[in-house]
Protein backbone atom coordinates (compact mmCIF):
# COMPACT_ATOMS: atom_id res chain seq x y z
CA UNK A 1 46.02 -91.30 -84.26
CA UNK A 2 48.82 -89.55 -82.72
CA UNK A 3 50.10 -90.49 -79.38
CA UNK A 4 48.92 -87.44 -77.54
CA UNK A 5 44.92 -87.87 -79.09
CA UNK A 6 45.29 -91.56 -77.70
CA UNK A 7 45.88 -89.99 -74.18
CA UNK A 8 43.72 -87.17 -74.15
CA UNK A 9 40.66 -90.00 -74.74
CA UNK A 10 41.79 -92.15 -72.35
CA UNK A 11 40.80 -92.02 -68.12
CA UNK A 12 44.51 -90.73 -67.62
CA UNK A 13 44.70 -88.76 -64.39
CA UNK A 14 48.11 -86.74 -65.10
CA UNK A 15 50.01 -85.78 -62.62
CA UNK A 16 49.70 -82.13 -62.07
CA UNK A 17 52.89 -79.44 -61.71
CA UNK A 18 52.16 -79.68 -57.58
CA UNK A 19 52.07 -83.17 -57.42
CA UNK A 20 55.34 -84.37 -59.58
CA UNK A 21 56.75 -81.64 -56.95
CA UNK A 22 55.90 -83.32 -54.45
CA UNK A 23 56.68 -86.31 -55.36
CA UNK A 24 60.28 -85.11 -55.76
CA UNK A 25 60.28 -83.70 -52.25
CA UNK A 26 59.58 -86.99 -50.97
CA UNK A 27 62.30 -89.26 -52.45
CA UNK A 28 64.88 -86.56 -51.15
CA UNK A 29 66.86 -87.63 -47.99
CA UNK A 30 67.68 -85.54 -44.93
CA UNK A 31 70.65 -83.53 -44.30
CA UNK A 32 71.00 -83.53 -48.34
CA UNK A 33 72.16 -80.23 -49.90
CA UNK A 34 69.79 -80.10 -53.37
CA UNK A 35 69.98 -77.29 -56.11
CA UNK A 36 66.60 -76.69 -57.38
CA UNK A 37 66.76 -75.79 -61.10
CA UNK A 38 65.26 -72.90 -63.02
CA UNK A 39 61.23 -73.91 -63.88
CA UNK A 40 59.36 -76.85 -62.89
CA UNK A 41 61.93 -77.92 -60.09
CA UNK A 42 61.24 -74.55 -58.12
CA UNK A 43 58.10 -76.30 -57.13
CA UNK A 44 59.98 -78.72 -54.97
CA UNK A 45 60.89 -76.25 -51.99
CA UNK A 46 56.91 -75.83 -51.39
CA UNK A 47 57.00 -79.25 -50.71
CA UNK A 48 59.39 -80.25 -48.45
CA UNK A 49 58.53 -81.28 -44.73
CA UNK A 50 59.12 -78.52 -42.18
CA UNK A 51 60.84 -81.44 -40.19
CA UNK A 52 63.16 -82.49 -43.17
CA UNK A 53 66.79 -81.31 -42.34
CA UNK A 54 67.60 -80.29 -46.66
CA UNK A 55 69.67 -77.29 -47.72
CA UNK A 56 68.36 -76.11 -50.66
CA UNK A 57 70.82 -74.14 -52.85
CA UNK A 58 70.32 -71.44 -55.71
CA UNK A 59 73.22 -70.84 -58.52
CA UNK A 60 72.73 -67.28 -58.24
CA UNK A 61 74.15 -67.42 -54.08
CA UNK A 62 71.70 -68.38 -51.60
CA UNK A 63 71.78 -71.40 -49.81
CA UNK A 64 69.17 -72.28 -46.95
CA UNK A 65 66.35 -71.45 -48.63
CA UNK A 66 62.65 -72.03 -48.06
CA UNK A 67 59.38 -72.38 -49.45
CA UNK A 68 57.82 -69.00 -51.27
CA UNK A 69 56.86 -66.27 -49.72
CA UNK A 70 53.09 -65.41 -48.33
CA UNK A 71 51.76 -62.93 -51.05
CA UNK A 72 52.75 -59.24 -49.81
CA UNK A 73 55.96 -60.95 -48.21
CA UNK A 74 58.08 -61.29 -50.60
CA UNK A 75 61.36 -59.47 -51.06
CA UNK A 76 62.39 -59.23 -54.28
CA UNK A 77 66.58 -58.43 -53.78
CA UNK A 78 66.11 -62.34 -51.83
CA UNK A 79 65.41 -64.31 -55.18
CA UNK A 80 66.65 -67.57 -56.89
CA UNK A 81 67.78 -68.75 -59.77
CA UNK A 82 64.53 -67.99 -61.98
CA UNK A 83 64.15 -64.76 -60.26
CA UNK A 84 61.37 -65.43 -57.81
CA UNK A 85 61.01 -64.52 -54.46
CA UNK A 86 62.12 -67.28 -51.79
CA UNK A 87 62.83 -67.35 -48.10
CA UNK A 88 65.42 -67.81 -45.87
CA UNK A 89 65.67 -70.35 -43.06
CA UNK A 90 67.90 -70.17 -39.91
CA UNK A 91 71.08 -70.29 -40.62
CA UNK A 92 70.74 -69.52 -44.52
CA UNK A 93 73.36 -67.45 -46.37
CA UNK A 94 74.07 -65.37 -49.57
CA UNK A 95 76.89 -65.04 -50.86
CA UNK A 96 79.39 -64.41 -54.67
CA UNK A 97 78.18 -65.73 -57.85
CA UNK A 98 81.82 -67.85 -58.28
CA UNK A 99 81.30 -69.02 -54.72
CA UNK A 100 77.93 -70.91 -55.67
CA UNK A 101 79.66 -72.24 -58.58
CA UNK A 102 82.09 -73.33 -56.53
CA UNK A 103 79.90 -74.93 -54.70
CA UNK A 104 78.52 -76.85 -57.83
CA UNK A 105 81.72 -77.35 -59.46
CA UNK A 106 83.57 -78.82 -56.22
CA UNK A 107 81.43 -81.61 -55.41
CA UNK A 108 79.20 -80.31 -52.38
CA UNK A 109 75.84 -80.80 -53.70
CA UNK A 110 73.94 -84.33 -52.97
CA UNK A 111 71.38 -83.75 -55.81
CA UNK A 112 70.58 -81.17 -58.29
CA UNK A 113 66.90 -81.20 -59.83
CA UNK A 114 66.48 -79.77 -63.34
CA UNK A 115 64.36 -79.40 -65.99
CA UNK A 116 64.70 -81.15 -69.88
CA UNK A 117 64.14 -80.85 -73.54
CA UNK A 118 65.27 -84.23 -73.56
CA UNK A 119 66.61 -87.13 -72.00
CA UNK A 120 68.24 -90.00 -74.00
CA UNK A 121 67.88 -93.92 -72.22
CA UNK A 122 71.82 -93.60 -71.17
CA UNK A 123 70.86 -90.53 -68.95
CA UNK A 124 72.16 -87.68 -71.43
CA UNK A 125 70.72 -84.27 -70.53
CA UNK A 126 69.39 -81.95 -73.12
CA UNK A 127 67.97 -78.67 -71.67
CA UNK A 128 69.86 -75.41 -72.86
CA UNK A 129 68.93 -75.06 -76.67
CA UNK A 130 66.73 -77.16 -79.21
CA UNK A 131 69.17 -76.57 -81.20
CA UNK A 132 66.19 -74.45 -83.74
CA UNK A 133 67.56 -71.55 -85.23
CA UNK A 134 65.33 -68.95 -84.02
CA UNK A 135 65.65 -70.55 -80.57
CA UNK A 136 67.40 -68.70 -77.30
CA UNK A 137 69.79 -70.76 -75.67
CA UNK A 138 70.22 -70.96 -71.93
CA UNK A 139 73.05 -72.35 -70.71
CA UNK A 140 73.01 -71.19 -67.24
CA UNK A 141 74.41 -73.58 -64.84
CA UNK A 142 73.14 -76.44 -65.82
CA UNK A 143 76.15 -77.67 -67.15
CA UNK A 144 78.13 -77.45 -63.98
CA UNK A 145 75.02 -78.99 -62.06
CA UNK A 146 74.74 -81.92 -64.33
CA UNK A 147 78.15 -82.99 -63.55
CA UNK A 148 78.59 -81.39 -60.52
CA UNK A 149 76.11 -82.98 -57.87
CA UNK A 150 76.09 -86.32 -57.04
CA UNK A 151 72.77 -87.28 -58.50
CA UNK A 152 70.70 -85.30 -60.99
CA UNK A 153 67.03 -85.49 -60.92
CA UNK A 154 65.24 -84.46 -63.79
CA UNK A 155 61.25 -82.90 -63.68
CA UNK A 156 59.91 -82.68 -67.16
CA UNK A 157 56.89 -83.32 -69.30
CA UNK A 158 56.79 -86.37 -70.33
CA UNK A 159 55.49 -85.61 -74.00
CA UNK A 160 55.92 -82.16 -76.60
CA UNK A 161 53.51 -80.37 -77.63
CA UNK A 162 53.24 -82.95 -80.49
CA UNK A 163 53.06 -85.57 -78.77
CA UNK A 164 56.37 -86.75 -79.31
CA UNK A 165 58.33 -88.25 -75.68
CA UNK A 166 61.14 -86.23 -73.86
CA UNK A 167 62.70 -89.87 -73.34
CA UNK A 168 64.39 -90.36 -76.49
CA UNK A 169 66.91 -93.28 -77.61
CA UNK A 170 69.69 -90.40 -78.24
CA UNK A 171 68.95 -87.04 -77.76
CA UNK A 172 69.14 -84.78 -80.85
CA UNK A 173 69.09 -81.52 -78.74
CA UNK A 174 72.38 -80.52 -77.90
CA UNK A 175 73.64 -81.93 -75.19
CA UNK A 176 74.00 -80.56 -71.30
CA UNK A 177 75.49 -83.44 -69.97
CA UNK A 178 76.55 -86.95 -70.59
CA UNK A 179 74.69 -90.19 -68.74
CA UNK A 180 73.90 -87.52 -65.81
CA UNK A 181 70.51 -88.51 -65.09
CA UNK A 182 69.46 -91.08 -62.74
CA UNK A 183 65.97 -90.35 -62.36
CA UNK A 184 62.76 -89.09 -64.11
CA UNK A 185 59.96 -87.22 -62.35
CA UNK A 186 56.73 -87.04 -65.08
CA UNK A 187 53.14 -86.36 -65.66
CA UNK A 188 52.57 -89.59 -66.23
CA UNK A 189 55.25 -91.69 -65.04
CA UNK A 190 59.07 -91.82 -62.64
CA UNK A 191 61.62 -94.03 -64.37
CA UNK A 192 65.36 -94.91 -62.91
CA UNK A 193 67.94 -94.79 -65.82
CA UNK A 194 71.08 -96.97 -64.85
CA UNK A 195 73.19 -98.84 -66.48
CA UNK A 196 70.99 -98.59 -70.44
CA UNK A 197 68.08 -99.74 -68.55
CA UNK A 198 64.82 -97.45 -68.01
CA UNK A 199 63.18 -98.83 -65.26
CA UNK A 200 59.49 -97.62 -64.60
CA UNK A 201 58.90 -97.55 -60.62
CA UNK A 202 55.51 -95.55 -61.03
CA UNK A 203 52.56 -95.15 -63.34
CA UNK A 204 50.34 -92.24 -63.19
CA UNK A 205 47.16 -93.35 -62.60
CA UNK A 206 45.54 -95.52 -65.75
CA UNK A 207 48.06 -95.60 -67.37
CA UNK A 208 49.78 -98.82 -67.56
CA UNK A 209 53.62 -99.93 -69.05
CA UNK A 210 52.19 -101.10 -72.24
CA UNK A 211 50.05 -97.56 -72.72
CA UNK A 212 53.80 -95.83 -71.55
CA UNK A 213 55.79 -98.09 -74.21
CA UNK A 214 53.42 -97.28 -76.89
CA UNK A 215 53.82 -93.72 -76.24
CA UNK A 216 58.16 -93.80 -76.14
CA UNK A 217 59.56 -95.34 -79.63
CA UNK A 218 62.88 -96.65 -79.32
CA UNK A 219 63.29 -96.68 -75.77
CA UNK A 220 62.62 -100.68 -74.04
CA UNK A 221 60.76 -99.88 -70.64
CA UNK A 222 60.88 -102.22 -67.59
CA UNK A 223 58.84 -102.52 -64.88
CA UNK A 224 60.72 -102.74 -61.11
């Protein structure tokens, strides 16, 4: 039996899209500047407090942003990364493609949040090209936000289409970035990587370590 039939039987409550969002939004400190990544991490900014102080930057030039737009508000030359509408809170600004790379590049962000092919149990980021050779690669940013911010954040699902787990000893994607990655935001689980060690700090519901282990061959889980 594969890994995935063994979950789909099983009284697994996966986390939705919305809720690994939030969950995101919540372990972000204020007054931090975050990048939210093309995909999944998008999510985040719908989440966020009104009464949390974080400046939410977009690679393409906009920094301050908000949540979406209300349906028939959106304006579509205001846009992020991924090309969807966004807002604009007091104070936000757009501004030159090399400036927000700048940005990246120089330091200034406290987190960036991303999305993954893979992610190896050192923290190495896979998430421009599986490498297959019909495949289109995206390289984006991502390089320059992997290295770039402070902390990167990575929102993925936790298994591919076949089953098989994102969290791999060694990625065999090529890589974004090397032992970038200090935390894991899941469907069915958020893991710290540091130092070699993955560290599981929450299960989705039902699902317990030795259910997780089973499902993540040559990778040694912990709980905290």
């Amino acid at each position: 039996m594969s890994p995935q039939a063994t979950l789909s039987t099983s009284p697994i409550a996966r986390w939705t899209r919305e809720q690994m969002a939030a969950r995101v939004a919540r372990d972000i400190p204020d007054g931090a500047v975050v990048n939210l990544g093309i995909g999944l991490p998008t999510a985040v900014a719908n989440h966020l407090a009104d009464d949390q102080e974080v400046v939410l930057h977009s690679e393409n030039g906009v920094i301050g942003m908000g949540p979406a737009p209300a349906a028939g508000e959106e304006d579509f030359d205001l846009i992020n990364a991924g090309k969807q509408p966004v807002t604009l809170r007091p104070g936000g600004a757009f501004f030159h493609h090399a400036d927000s790379f700048a940005m990246m590049r120089g330091g200034h962000l406290d987190i960036c949040v991303l999305g993954a092919f893979q992610v190896s149990a050192a923290g190495d980021l896979a998430n421009w090209h599986t490498g297959a050779p019909d495949a289109i690669p995206a390289v984006g940013g991502a390089m320059d936000l992997a290295i770039g911010a402070k902390k990167t954040f990575v929102m993925m699902e936790y298994l591919t289409k076949g089953g098989q787990a994102k969290l791999v000893p060694e990625c065999s994607y090529p890589l974004t970035g090397l032992g970038c990655v200090s935390r894991l935001y899941t469907d069915l689980a958020v893991i710290d990587l540091a130092d070699g060690e993955c560290t599981v700090i929450e299960l989705a519901p039902g699902l317990t370590l030795r259910d997780l282990q089973a499902l993540t061959p040559g990778v040694t889980l912990k709980r905290a």
